[in-house]
Protein backbone atom coordinates (compact mmCIF):
# COMPACT_ATOMS: atom_id res chain seq x y z
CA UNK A 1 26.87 -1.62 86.78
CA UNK A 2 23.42 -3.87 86.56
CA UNK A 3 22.41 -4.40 90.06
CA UNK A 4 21.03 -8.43 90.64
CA UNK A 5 17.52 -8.93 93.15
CA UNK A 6 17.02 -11.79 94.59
CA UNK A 7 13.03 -12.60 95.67
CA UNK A 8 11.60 -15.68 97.40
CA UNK A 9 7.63 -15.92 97.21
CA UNK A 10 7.54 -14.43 93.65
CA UNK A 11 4.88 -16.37 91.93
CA UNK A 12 2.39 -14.01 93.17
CA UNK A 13 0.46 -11.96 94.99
CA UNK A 14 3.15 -9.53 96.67
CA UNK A 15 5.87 -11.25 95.28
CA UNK A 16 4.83 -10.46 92.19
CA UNK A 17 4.74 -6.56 92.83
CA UNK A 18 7.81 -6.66 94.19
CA UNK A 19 9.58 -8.53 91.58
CA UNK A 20 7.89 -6.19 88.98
CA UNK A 21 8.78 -2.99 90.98
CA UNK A 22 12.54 -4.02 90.98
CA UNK A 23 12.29 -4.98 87.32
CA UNK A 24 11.33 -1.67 86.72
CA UNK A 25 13.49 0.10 88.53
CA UNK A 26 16.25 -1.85 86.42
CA UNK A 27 17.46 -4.55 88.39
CA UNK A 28 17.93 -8.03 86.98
CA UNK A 29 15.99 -10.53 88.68
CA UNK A 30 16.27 -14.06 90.49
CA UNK A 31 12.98 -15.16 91.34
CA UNK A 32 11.86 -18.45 93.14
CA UNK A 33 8.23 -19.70 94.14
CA UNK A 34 6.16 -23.04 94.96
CA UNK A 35 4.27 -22.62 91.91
CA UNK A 36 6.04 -23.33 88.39
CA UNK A 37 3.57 -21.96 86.36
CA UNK A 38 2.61 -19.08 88.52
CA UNK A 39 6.41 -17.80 88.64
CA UNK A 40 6.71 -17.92 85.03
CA UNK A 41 3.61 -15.77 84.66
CA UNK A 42 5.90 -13.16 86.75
CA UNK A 43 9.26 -13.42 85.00
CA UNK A 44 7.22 -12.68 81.81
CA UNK A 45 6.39 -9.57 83.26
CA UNK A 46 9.82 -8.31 83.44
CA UNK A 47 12.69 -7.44 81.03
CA UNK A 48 15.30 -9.25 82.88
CA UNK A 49 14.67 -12.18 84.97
CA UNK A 50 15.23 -16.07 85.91
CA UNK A 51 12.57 -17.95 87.37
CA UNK A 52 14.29 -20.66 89.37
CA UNK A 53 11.05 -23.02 91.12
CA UNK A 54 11.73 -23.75 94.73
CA UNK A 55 10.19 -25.72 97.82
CA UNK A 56 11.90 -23.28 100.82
CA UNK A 57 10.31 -25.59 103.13
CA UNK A 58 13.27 -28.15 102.02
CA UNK A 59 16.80 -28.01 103.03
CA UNK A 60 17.79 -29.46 100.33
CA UNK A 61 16.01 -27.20 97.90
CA UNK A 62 16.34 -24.40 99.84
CA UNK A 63 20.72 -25.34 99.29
CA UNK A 64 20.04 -26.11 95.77
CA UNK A 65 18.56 -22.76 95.12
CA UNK A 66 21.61 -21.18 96.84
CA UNK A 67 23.95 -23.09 94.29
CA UNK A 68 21.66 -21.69 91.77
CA UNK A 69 22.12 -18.35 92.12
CA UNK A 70 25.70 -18.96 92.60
CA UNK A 71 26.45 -20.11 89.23
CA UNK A 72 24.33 -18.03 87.43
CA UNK A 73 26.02 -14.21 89.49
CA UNK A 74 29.43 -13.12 90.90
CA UNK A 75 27.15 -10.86 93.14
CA UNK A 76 23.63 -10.23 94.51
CA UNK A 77 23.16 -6.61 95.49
CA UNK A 78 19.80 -6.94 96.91
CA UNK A 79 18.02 -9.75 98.87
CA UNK A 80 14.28 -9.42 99.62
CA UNK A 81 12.48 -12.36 101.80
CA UNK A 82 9.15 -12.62 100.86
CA UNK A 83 8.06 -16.33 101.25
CA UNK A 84 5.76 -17.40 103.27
CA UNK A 85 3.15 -19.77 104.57
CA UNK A 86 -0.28 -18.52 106.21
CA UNK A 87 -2.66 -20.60 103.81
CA UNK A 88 -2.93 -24.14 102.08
CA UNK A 89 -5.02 -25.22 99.13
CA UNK A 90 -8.21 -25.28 100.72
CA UNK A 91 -7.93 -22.71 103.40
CA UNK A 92 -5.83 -20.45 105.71
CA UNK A 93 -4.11 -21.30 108.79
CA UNK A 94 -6.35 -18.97 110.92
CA UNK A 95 -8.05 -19.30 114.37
CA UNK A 96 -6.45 -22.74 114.95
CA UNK A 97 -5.37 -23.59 118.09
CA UNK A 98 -2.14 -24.77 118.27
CA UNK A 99 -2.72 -28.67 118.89
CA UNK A 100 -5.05 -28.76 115.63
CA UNK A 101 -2.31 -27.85 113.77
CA UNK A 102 -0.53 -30.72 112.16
CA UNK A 103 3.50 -30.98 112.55
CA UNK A 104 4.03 -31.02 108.91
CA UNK A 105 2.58 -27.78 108.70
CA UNK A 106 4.45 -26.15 111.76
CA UNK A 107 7.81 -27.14 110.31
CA UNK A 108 7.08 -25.96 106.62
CA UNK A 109 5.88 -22.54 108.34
CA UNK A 110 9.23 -22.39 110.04
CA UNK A 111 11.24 -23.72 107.20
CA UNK A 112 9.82 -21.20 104.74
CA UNK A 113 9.41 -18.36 107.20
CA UNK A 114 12.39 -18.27 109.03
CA UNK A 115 14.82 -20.86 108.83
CA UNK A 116 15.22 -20.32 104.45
CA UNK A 117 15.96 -16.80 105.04
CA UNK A 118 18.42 -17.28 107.17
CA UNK A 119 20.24 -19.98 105.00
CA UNK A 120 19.60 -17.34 102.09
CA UNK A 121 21.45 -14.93 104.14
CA UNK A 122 24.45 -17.52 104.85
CA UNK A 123 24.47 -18.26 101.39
CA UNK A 124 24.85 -15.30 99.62
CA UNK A 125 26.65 -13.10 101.57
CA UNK A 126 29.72 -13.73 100.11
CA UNK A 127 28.41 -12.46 96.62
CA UNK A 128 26.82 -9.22 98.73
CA UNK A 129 29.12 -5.82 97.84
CA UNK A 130 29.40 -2.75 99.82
CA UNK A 131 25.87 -1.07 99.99
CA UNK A 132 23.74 -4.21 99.02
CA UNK A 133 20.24 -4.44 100.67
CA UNK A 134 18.41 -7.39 102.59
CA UNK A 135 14.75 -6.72 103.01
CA UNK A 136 12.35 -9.03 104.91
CA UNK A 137 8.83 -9.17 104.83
CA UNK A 138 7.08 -9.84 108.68
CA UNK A 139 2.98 -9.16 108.89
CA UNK A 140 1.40 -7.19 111.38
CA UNK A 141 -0.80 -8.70 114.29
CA UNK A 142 -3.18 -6.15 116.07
CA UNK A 143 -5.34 -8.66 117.38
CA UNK A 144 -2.24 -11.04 118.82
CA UNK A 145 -0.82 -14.53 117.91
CA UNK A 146 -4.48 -16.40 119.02
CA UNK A 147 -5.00 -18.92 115.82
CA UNK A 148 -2.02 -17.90 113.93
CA UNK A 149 0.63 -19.09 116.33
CA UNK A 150 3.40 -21.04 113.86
CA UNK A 151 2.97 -18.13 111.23
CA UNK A 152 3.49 -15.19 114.37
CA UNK A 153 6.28 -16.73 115.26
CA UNK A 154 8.03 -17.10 112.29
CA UNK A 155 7.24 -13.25 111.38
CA UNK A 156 7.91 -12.07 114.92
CA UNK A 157 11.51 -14.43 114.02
CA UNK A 158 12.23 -12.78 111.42
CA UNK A 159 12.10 -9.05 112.44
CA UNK A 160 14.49 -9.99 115.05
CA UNK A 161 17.03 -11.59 112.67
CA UNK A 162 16.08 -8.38 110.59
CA UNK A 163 17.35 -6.21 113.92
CA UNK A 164 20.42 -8.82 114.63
CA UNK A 165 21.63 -8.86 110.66
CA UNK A 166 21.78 -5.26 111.00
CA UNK A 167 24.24 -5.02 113.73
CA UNK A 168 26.50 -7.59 112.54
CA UNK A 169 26.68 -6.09 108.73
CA UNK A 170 27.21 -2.86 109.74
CA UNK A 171 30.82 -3.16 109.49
CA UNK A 172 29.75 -4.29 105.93
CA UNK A 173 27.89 -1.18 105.20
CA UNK A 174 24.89 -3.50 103.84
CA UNK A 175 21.41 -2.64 104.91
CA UNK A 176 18.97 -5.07 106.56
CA UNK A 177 15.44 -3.48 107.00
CA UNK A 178 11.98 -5.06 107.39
CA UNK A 179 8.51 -4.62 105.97
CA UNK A 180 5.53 -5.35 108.33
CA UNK A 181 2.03 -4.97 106.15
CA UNK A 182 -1.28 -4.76 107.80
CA UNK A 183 -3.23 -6.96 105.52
CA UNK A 184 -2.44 -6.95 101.96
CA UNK A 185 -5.15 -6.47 98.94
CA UNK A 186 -3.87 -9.99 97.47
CA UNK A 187 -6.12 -12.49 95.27
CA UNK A 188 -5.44 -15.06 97.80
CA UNK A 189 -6.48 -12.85 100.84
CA UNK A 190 -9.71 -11.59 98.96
CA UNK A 191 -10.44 -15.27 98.25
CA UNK A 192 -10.04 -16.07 102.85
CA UNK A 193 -11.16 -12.60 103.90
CA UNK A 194 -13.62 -10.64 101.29
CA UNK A 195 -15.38 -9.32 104.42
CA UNK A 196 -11.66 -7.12 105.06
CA UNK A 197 -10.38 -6.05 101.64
CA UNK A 198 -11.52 -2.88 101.61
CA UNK A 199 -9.24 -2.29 104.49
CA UNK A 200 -6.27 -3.91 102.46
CA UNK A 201 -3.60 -2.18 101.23
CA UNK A 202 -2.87 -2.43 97.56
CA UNK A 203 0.30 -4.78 97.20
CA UNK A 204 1.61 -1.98 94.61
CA UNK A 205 2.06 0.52 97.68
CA UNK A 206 4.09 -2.56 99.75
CA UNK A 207 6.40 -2.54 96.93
CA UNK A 208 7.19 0.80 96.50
CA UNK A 209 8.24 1.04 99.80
CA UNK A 210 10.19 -1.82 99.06
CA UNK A 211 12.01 -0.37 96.55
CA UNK A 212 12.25 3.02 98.45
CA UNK A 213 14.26 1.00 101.15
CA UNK A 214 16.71 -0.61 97.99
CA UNK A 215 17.48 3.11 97.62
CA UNK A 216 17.73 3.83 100.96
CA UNK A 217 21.92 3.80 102.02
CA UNK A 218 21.14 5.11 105.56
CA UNK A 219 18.34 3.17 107.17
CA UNK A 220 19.31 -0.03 108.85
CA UNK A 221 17.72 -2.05 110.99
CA UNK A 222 14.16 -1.05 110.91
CA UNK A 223 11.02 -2.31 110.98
CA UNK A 224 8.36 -0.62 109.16
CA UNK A 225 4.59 -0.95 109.64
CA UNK A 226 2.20 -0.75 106.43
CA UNK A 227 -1.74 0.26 106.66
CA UNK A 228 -3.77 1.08 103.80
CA UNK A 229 -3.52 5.20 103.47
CA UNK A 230 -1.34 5.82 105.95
CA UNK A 231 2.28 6.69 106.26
CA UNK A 232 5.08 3.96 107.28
CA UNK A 233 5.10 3.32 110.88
CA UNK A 234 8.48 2.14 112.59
CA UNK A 235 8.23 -0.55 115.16
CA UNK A 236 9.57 -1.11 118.20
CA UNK A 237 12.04 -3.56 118.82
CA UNK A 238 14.07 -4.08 122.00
């Protein structure tokens, strides 16, 4: 039976790797981004997929999207939460202390980061079988949450509700795992940080680990740390 993959943040970047690793692998697709034009570039990529454009950092859009995906499947076997916000239009949300940060973009950090996925989760659990797969996507911070506060929190949020989920869909037998990356070889990070790509890791490698875990009917759960030529780290989570 065609297995359905749901992917927020799929416009680019990693969400584009992602969405083209799991259209390779088979799956039919359900892709949502910001960017229109961007996320159309991506479902042109792969054999099977629906671009559906999507503001997570709206409740309302963020419900609209769920009725979506509703109509169009009687299931959703895997669930990968990729949005999120660390950058605007004219720069990234880095060493800012927290009062220089303006509200609107502390609650669209949350909104997109933590609260949508959650709602996501709500939404389409009903249409998740036996064996279906919900894989988040945190970020690794070596050097702390100093300048990055709203965007650490809503990572370090959602590895938690990655370690939560887990417990409480065991009795489901679905598998909730999460992907930390050190930093990640994307056009939009070479464009903030040229000085650190060389250290990146290729987005390519993020998603095959990705799709390793969609294959993966054991490991719940987890959260794994990416670096550039090295193997997956697990965290540790109380």
């Amino acid at each position: 039976m065609e297995k359905i993959a749901v992917v927020t943040g799929a416009s680019s970047g990693l969400g584009r790797a992602v969405s083209v690793a799991l259209g390779g692998a088979g799956y039919r697709l359900i892709l949502t981004g910001r960017n229109k034009t961007e996320l159309e570039k991506t479902r042109s990529l792969i054999k099977k997929a629906i671009a559906i454009p999507a503001d997570l950092s709206s409740l309302l859009t963020i419900n609209r999207f769920i009725d979506s995906i509703n109509k169009l499947t009687k299931r959703v076997n895997v669930l990968v939460n990729l949005a999120g916000i660390w950058h605007g239009k004219n720069g990234v949300y880095a060493g800012t202390d927290l009062e220089r940060f303006e509200q609107e973009v502390i609650l669209d950090t949350f909104m997109v980061g933590i609260v949508a996925p959650t709602l996501l989760v709500h939404g389409l659990l009903p249409l998740m079988p036996v064996d279906s797969k919900i894989i988040n996507i945190s970020g690794t911070f070596e050097s702390g949450a100093k300048g990055w506060l709203p965007y650490y929190v809503s990572k370090r949020a959602i590895e938690d509700l990655t370690v939560g989920l887990a417990q409480e869909l065991e009795r489901k037998d679905i598998q909730v795992n999460a992907i930390s990356p050190s930093d990640c070889a994307t056009f939009a990070y070479k464009k903030f940080f040229p000085q650190y790509i060389d250290e990146a890791i290729a987005p390519e490698k993020i998603a095959e680990f990705c799709l390793k875990l969609c294959h993966d009917d054991k490991t719940t759960g987890k959260v794994f740390v990416l670096k550039k030529d090295k193997a997956p780290l697990e965290s540790f989570h109380y």
